[in-house]
N, C-alpha and C. Protein backbone atom coordinates (compact mmCIF):
# COMPACT_ATOMS: atom_id res chain seq x y z
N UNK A 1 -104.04 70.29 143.89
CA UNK A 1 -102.61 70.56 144.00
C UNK A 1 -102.11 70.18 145.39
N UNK A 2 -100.57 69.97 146.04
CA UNK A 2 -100.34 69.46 146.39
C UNK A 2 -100.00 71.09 147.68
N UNK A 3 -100.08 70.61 148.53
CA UNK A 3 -99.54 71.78 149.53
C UNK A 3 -98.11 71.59 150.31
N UNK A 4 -97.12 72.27 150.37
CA UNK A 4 -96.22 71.89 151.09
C UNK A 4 -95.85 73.22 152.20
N UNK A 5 -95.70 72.77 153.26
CA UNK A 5 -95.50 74.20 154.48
C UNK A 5 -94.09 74.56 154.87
N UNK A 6 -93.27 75.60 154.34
CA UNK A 6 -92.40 75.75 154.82
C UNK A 6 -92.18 75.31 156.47
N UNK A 7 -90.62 75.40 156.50
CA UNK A 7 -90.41 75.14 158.08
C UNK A 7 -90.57 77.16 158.36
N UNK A 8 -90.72 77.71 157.86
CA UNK A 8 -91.17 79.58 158.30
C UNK A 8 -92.71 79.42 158.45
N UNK A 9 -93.41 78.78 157.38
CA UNK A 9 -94.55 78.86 157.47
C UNK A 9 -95.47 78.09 158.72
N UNK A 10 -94.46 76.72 159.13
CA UNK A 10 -94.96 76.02 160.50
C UNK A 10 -94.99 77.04 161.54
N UNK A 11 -93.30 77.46 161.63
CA UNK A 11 -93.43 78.31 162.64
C UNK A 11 -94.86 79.41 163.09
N UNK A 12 -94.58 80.18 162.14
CA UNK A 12 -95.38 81.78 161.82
C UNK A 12 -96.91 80.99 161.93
N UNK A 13 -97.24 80.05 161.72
CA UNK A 13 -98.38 79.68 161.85
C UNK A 13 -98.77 78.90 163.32
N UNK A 14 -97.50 78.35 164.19
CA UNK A 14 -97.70 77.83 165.34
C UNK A 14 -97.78 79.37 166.15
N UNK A 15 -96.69 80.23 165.96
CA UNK A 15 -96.86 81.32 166.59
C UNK A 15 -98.60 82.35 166.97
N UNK A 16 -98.92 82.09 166.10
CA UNK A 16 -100.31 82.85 166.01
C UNK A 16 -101.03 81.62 166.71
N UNK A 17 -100.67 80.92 166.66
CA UNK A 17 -101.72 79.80 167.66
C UNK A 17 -101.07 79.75 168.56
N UNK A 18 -100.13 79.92 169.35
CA UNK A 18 -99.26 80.66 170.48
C UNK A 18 -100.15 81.85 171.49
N UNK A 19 -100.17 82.95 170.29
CA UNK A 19 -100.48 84.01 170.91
C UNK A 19 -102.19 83.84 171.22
N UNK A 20 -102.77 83.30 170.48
CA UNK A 20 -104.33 82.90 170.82
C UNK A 20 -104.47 81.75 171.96
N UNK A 21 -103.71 81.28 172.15
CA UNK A 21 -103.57 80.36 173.61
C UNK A 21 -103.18 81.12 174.93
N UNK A 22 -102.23 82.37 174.71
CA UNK A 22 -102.18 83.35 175.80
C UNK A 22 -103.18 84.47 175.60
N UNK A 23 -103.72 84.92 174.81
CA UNK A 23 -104.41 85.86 174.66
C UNK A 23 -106.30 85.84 174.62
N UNK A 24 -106.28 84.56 174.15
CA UNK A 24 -108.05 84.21 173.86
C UNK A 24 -108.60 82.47 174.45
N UNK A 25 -109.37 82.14 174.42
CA UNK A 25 -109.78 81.32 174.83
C UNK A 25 -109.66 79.66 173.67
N UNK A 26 -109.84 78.79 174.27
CA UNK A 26 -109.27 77.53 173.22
C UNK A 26 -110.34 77.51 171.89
N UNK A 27 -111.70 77.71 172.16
CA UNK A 27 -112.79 78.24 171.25
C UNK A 27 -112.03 78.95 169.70
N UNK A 28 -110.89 79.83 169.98
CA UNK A 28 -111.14 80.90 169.32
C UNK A 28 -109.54 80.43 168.55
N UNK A 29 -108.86 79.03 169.06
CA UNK A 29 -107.89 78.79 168.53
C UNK A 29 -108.58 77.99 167.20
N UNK A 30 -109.75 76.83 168.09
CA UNK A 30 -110.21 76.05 167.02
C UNK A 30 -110.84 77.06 166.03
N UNK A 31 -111.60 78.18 165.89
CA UNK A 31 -111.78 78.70 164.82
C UNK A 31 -110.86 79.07 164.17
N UNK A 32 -109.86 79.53 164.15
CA UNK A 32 -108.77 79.92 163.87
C UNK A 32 -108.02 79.07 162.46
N UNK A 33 -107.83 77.94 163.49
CA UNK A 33 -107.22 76.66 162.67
C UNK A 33 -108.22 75.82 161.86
N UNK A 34 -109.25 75.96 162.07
CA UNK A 34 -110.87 75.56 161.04
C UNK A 34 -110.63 76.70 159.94
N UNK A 35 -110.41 77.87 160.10
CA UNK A 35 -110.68 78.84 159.23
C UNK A 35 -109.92 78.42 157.76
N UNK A 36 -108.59 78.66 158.62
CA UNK A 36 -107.01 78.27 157.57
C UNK A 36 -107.10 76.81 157.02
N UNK A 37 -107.38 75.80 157.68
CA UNK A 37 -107.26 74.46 156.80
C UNK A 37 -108.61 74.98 155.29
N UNK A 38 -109.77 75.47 156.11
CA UNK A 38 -110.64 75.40 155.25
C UNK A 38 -110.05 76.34 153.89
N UNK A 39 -109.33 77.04 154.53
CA UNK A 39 -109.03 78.19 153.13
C UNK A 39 -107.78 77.66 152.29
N UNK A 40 -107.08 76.82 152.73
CA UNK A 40 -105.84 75.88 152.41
C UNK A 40 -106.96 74.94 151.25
N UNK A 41 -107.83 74.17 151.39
CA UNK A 41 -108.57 73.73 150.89
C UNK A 41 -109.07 74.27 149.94
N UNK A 42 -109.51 75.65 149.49
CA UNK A 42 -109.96 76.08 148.74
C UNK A 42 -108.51 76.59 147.59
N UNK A 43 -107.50 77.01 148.44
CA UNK A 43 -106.52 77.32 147.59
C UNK A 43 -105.84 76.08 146.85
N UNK A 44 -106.13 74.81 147.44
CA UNK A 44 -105.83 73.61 146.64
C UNK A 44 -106.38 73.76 145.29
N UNK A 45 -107.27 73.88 145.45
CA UNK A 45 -108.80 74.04 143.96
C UNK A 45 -108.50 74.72 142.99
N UNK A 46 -108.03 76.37 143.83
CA UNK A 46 -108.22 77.47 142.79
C UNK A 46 -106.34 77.91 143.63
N UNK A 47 -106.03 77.76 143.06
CA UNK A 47 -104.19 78.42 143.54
C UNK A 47 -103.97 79.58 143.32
N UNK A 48 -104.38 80.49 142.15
CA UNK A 48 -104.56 81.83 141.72
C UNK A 48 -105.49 83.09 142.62
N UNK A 49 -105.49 82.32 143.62
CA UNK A 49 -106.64 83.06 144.04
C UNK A 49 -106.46 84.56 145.17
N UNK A 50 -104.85 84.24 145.53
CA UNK A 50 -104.07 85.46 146.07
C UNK A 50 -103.29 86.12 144.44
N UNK A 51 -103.20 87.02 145.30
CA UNK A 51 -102.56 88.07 144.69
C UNK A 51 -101.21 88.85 144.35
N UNK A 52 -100.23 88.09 143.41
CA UNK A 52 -98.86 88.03 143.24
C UNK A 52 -98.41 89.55 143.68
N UNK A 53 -97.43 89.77 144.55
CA UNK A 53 -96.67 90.89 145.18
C UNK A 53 -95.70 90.91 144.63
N UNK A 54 -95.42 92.05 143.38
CA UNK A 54 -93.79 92.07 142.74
C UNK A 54 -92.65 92.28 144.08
N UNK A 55 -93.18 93.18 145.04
CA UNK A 55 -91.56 93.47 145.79
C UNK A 55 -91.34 91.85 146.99
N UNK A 56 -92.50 91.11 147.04
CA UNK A 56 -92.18 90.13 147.89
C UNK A 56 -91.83 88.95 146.76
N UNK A 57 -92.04 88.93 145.52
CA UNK A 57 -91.80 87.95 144.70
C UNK A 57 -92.91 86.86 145.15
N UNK A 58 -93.84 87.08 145.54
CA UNK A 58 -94.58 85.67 145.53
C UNK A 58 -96.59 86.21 145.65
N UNK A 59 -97.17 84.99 146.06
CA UNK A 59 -98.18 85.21 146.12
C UNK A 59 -98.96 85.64 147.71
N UNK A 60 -100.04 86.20 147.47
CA UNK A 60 -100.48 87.09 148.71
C UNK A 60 -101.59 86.92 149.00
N UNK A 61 -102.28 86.41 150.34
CA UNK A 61 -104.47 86.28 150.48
C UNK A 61 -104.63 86.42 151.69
N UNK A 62 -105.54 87.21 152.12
CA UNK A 62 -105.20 87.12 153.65
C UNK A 62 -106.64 86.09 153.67
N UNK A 63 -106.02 85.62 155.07
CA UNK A 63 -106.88 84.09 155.56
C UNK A 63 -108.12 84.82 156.20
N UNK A 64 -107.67 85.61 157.56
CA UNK A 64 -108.32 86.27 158.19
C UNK A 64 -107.99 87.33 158.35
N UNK A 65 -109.17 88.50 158.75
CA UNK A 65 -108.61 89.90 158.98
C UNK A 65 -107.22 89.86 159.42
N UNK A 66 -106.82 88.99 160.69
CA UNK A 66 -105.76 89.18 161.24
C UNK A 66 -103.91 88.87 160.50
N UNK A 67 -104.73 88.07 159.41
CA UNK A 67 -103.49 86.92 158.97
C UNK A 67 -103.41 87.04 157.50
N UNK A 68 -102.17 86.88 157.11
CA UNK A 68 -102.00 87.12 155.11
C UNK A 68 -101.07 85.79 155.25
N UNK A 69 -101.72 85.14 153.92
CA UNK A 69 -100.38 84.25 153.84
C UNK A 69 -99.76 84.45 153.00
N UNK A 70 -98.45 84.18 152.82
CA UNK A 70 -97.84 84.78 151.45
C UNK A 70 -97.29 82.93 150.95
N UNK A 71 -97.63 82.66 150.02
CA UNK A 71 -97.31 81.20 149.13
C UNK A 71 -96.60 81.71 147.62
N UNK A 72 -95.63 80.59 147.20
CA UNK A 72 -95.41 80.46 145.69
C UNK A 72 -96.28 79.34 144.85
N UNK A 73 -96.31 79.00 143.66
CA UNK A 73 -96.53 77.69 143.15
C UNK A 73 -95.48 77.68 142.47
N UNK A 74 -95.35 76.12 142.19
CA UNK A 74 -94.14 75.90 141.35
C UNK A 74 -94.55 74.05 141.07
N UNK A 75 -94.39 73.80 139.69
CA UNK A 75 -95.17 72.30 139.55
C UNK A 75 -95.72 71.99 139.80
N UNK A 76 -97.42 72.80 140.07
CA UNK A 76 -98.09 71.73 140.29
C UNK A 76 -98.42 71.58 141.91
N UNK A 77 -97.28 72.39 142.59
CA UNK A 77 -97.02 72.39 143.75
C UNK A 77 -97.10 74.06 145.00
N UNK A 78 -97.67 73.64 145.11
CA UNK A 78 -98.12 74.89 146.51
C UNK A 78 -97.13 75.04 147.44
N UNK A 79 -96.26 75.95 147.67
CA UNK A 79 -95.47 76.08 148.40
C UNK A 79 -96.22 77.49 150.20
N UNK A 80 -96.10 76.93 151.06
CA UNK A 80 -96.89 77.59 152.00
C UNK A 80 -95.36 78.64 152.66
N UNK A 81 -95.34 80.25 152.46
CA UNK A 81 -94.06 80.84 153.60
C UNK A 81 -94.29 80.87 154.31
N UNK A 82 -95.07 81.73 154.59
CA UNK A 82 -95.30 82.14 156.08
C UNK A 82 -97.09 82.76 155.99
N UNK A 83 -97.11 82.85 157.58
CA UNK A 83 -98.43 83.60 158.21
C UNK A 83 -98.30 84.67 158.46
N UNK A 84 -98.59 85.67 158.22
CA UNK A 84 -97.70 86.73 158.31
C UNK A 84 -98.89 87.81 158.94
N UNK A 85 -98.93 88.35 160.42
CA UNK A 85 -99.57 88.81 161.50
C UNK A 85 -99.85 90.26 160.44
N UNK A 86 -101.04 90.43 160.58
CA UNK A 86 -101.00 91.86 159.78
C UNK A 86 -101.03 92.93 160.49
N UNK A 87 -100.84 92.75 162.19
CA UNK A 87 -100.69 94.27 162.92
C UNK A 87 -99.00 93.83 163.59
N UNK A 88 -98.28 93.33 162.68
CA UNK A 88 -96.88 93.53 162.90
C UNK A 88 -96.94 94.68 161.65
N UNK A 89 -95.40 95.22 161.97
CA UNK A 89 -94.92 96.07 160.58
C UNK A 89 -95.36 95.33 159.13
N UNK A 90 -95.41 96.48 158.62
CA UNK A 90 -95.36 96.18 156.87
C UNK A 90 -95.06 94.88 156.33
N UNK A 91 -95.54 94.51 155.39
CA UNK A 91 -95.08 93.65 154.77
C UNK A 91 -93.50 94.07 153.71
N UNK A 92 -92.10 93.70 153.55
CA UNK A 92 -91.63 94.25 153.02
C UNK A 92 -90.91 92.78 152.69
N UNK A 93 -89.35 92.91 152.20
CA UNK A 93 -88.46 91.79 151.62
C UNK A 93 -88.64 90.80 152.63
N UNK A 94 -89.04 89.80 153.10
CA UNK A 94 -89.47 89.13 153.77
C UNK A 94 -88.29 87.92 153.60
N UNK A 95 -88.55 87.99 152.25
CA UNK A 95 -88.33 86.64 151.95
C UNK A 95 -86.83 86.24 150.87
């Protein structure tokens, strides 16, 4: 399937590679961004593989302890929202 990244989801995903450039060492960005392509990769394969959220309307997986992504599909097509920091507030209407 085809992946497409919101312009929320660039952001929210440059942001967390933001805060690991002030906060951790460059080591720990490249795992970071190894982790997520690799799991982007797997969600190509299997798309079902998060977990649809009725109050966010879409789909839900977290990448890493730290990170959930929330995606739709629609044709065939992978839609990427956002990265969504899991020691910010709640997940709620987001979207």
């Amino acid at each position: 399937m085809e992946i497409i990244w919101s312009l929320t989801a660039k952001t929210s995903f440059k942001s967390n590679v933001k805060y690991l450039k002030e906060e951790w060492s460059a080591k720990e960005i490249v795992k970071f961004t190894e982790e997520v392509y690799k799991k982007l990769e797997l969600l190509a394969v299997n798309p079902n593989m998060g977990r649809y959220d009725e109050e966010l309307r879409c789909k839900k997986f977290v990448l890493i302890k730290q990170i959930t992504l929330l995606y739709l599909i629609e044709n065939d097509i992978i839609y990427l929202l956002r990265f969504w920091n899991n020691y910010q507030k709640p997940l709620k209407r987001l979207l």
